[in-house]
Protein backbone atom coordinates (compact mmCIF):
# COMPACT_ATOMS: atom_id res chain seq x y z
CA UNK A 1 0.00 0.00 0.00
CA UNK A 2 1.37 3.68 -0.75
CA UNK A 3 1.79 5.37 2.22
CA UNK A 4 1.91 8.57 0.34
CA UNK A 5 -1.91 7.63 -0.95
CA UNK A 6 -2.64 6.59 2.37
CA UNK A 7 -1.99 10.17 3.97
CA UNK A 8 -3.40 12.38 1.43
CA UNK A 9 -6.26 9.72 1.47
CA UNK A 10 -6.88 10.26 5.38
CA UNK A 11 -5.92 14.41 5.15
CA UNK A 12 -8.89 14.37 2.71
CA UNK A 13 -11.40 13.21 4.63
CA UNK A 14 -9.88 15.73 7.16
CA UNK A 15 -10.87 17.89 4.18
CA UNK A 16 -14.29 16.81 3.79
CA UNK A 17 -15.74 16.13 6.96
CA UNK A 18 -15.06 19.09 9.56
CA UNK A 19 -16.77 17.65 12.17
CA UNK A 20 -14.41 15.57 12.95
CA UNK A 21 -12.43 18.27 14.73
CA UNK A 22 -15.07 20.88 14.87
CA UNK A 23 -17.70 19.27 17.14
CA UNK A 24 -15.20 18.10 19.84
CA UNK A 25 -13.88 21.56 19.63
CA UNK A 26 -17.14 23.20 19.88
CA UNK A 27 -18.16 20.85 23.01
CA UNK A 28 -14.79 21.75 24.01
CA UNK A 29 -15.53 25.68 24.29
CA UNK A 30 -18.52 25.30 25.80
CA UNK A 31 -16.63 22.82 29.08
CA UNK A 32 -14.26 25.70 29.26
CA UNK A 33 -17.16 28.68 29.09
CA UNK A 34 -19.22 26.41 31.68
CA UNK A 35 -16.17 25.95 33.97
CA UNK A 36 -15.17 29.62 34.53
CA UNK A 37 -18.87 31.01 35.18
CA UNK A 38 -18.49 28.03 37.52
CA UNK A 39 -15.34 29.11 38.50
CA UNK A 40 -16.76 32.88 38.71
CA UNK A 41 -19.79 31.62 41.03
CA UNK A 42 -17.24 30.08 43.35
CA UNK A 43 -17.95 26.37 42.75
CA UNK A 44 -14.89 25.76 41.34
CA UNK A 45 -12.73 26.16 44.55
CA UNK A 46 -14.84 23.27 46.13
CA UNK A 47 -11.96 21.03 46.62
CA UNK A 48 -14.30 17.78 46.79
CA UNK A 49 -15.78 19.25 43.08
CA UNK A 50 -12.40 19.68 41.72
CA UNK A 51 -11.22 16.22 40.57
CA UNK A 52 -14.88 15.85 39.18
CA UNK A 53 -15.15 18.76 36.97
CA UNK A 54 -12.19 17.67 35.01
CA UNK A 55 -13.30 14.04 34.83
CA UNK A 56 -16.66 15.08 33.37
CA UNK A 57 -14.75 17.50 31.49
CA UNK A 58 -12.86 14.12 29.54
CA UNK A 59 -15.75 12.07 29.91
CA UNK A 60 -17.86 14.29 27.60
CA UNK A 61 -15.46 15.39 25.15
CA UNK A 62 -14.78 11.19 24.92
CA UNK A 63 -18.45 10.61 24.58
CA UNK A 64 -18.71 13.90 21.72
CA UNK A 65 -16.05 11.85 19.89
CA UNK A 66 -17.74 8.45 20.15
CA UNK A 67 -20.67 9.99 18.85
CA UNK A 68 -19.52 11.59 15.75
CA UNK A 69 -17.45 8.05 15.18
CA UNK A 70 -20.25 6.78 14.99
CA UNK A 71 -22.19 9.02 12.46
CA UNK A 72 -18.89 9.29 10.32
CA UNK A 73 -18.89 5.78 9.65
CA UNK A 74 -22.10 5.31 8.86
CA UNK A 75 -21.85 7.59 6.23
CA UNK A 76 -18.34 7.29 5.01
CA UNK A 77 -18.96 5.01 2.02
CA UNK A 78 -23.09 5.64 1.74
CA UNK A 79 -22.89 9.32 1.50
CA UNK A 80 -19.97 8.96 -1.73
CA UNK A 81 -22.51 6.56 -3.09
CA UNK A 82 -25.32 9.04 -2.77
CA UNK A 83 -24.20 12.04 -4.29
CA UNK A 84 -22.23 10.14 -6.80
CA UNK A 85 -18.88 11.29 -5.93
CA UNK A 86 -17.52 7.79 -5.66
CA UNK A 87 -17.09 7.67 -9.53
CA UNK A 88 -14.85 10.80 -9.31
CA UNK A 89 -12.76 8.96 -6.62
CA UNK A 90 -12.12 6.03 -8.14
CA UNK A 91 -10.95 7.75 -10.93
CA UNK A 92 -7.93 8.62 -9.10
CA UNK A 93 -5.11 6.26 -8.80
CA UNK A 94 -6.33 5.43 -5.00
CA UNK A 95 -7.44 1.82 -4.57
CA UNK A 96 -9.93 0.77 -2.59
CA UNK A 97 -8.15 -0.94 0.30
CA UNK A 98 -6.16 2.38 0.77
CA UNK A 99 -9.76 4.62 0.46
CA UNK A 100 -11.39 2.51 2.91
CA UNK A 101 -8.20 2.29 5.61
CA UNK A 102 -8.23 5.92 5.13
CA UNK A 103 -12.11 6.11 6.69
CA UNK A 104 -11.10 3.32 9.23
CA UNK A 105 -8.10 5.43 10.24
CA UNK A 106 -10.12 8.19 11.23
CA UNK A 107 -12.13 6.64 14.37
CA UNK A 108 -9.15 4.49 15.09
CA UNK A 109 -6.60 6.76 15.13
CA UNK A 110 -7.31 10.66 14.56
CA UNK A 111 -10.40 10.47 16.95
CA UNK A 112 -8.37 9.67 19.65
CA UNK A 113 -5.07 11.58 18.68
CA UNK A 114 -7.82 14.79 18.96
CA UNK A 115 -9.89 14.14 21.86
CA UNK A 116 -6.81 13.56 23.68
CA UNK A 117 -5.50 17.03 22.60
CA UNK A 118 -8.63 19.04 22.91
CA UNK A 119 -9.14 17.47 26.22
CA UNK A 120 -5.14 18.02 27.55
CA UNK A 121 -5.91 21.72 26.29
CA UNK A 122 -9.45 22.24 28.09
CA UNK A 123 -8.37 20.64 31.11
CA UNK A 124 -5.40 23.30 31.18
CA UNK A 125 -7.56 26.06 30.41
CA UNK A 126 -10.10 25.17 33.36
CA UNK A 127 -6.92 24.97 35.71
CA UNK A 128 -5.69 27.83 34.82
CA UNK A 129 -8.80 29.83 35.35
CA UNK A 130 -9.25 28.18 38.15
CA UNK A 131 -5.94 29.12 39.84
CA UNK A 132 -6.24 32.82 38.49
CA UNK A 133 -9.64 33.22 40.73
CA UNK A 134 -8.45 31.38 44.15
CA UNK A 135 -5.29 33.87 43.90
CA UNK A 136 -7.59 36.69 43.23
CA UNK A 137 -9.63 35.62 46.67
CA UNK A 138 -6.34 34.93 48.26
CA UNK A 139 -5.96 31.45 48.28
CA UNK A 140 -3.14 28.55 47.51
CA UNK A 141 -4.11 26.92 44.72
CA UNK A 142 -1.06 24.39 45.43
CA UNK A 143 -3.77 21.15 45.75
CA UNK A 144 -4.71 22.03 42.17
CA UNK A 145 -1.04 21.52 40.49
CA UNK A 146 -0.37 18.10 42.79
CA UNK A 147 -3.43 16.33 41.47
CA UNK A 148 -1.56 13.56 39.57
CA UNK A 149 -2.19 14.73 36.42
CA UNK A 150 0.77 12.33 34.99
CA UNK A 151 -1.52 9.59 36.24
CA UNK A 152 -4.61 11.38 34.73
CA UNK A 153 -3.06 11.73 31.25
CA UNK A 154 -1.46 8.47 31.01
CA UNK A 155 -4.86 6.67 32.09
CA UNK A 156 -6.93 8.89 29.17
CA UNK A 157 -4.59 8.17 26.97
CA UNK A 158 -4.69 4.35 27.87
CA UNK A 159 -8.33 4.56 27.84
CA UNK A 160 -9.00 6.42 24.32
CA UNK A 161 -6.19 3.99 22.76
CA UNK A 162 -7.08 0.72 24.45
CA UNK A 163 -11.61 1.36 24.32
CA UNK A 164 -12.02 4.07 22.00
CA UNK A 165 -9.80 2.61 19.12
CA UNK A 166 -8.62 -1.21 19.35
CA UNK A 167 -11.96 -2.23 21.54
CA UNK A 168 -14.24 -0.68 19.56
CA UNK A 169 -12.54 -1.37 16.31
CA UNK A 170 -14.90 -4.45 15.47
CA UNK A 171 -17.95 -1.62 15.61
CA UNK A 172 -16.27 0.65 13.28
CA UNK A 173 -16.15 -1.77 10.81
CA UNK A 174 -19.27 -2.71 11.20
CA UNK A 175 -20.39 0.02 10.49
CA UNK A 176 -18.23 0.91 7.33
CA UNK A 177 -19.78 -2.42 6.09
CA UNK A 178 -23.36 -1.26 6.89
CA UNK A 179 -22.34 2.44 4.83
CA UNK A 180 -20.52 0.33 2.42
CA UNK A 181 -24.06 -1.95 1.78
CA UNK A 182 -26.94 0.21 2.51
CA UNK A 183 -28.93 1.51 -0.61
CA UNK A 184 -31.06 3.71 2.31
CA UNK A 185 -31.27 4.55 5.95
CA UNK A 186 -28.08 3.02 7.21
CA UNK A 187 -28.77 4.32 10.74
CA UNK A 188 -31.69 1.85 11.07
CA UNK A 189 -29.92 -1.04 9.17
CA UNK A 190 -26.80 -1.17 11.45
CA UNK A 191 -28.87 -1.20 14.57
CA UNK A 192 -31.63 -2.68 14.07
CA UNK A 193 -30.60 -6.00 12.94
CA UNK A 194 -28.56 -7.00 15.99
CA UNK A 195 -31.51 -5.79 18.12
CA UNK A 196 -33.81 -7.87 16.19
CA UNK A 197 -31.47 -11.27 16.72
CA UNK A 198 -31.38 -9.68 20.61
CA UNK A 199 -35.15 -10.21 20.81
CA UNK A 200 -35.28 -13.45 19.21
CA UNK A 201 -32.81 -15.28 20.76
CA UNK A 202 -34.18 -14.11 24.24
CA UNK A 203 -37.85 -15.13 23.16
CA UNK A 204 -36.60 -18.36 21.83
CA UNK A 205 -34.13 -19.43 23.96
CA UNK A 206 -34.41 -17.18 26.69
CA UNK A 207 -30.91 -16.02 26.75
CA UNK A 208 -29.50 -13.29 26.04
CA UNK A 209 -25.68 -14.01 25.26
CA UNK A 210 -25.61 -11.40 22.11
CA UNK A 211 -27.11 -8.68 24.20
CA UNK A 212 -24.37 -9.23 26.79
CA UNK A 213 -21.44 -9.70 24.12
CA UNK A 214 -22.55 -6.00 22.53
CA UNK A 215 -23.01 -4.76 25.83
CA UNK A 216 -19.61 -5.96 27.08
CA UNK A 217 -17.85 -4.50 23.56
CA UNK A 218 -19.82 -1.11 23.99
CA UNK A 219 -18.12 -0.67 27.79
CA UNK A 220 -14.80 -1.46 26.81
CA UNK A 221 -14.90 -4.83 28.33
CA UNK A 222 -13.27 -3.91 31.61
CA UNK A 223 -14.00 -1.87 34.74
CA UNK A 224 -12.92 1.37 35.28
CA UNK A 225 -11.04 1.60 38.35
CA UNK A 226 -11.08 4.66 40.80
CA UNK A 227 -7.38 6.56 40.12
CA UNK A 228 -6.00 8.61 42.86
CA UNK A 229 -7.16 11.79 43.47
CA UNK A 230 -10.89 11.35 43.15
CA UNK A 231 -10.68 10.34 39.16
CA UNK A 232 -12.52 7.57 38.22
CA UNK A 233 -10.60 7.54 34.61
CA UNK A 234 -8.79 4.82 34.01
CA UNK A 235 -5.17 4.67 35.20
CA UNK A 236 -2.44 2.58 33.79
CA UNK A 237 -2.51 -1.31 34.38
CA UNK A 238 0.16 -3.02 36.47
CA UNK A 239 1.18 -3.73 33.01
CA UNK A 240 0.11 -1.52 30.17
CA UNK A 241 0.52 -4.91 27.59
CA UNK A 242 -1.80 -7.40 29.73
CA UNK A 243 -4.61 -5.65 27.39
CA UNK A 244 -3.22 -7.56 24.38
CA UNK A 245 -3.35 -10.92 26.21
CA UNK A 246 -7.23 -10.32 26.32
CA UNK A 247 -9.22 -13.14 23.69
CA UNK A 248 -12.20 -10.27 23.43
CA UNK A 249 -9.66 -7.98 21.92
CA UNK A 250 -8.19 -10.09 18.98
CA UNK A 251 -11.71 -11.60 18.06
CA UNK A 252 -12.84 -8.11 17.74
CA UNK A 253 -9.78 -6.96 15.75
CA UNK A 254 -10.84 -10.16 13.19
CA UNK A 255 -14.46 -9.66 13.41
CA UNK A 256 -13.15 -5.92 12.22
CA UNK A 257 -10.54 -6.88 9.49
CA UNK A 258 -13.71 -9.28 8.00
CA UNK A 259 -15.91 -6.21 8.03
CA UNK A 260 -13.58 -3.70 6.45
CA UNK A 261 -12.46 -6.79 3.81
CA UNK A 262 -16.14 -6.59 3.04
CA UNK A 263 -16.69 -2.94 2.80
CA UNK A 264 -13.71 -3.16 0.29
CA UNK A 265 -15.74 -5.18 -1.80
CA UNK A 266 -18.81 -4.18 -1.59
CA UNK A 267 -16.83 -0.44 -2.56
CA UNK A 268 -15.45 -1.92 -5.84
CA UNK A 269 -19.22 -3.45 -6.47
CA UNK A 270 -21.69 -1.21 -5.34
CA UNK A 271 -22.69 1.17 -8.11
CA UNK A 272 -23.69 4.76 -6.97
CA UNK A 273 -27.36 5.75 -6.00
């Protein structure tokens, strides 16, 4: 695979779909408006409200991200299909494999690379503000700066790479193959057939192992431990590599290869809406 095609590949959908960076960057404005009216109104120098602010702070801009992960996919390969620009596209000298990597790449890897930047950034801004007011009123704002924020980045960026890309790779691709397949409505036709086997397979055999498996894979598949200082993000293991010893993890990373192989092919088949 060109790596050169690869990289203008991904810097184009950059190009072409803003949201990517502009959503968790509006969100992202908003935290930091919120948190110094808070910050203004004296809540802010709560020291048991503190820790939380800036874990809500992450846990939202994560959750912005997830979300427009989500909607990206979905219409990664349906919307070039639907206004036709797919023939203009594969009129370059871009094959599929590298065009569809390049939409993979993007909740994979430049999801995470920017919530973990816009979050870093917002987090800084809200303890700066924060500092500015208690030394306007007078006060040490020395327990701010020895919150272990080494502990706090390390475990978000363990979290976004370890959940929000390798865990939830297997979804991605699903839903690439849904965009990839869908002549209509691809929102409805990547959710609502899993639901649909959900219900079946609880009415006929009153289990409910798929509901549990998607539940499981949505969660991350592991518990989120309290870190010190109050933050309930996830900290470092005892060993940051006993994640890749997890089964869940490398049957998810195959169920997502499958789905992306697919997505390829349906790509090179499909003919445009």
């Amino acid at each position: 695979m060109n790596s050169g095609a690869m990289s203008w590949s991904v810097r184009r959908e950059l190009w072409e779909n803003r949201s990517i960076y502009l959503a968790p960057l509006i969100v992202a404005v908003m935290i930091a408006f919120a948190s110094l009216v808070a910050t203004l109104t004296g809540r802010h120098s709560r020291p048991d409200q503190i820790p939380k602010n800036y874990e809500f702070a992450a846990g939202t801009l994560m959750a912005t991200t997830l979300i427009v992960a989500i909607f990206y996919c979905l219409d990664a390969l349906y919307g070039e299909r639907r206004d036709r620009s797919v023939l203009f596209w594969k009129s370059m000298p871009v094959s599929d494999w590298t065009a569809v990597l390049s939409k993979m790449a993007v909740p994979l890897v430049v999801l995470p690379v920017i919530t973990f930047a816009i979050t870093i950034a917002t987090q800084l801004i809200m303890l700066l503000t924060t500092s500015a007011f208690l030394s306007m009123k007078g006060q040490s704002a020395a327990a701010l700066w020895n919150l272990p924020w080494l502990q706090m980045t390390s475990g978000l960026f363990y979290h976004l790479i370890t959940v929000h890309s390798l865990y939830y790779a297997p979804i991605f691709g699903w839903l690439l193959l849904v965009s990839a397949w869908a002549k209509r409505l691809p929102f409805l036709w990547a959710f609502l057939p899993p639901a649909a086997i959900a219900v079946i397979e609880k009415i006929v055999f009153n289990t409910s192992h798929l509901a549990t498996t998607l539940g499981a894979r949505i969660s991350g598949g592991m518990e989120v431990g309290p870190a010190a200082g109050g933050m309930t993000m996830m900290p470092w293991p005892s060993h940051p590599l006993e994640f890749l010893t997890r089964s869940g993890l490398w049957i998810g990373l195959a169920v997502a290869a499958g789905c992306v192989a697919g997505a390829v092919r349906l790509r090179r088949l499909r003919d445009p809406m």
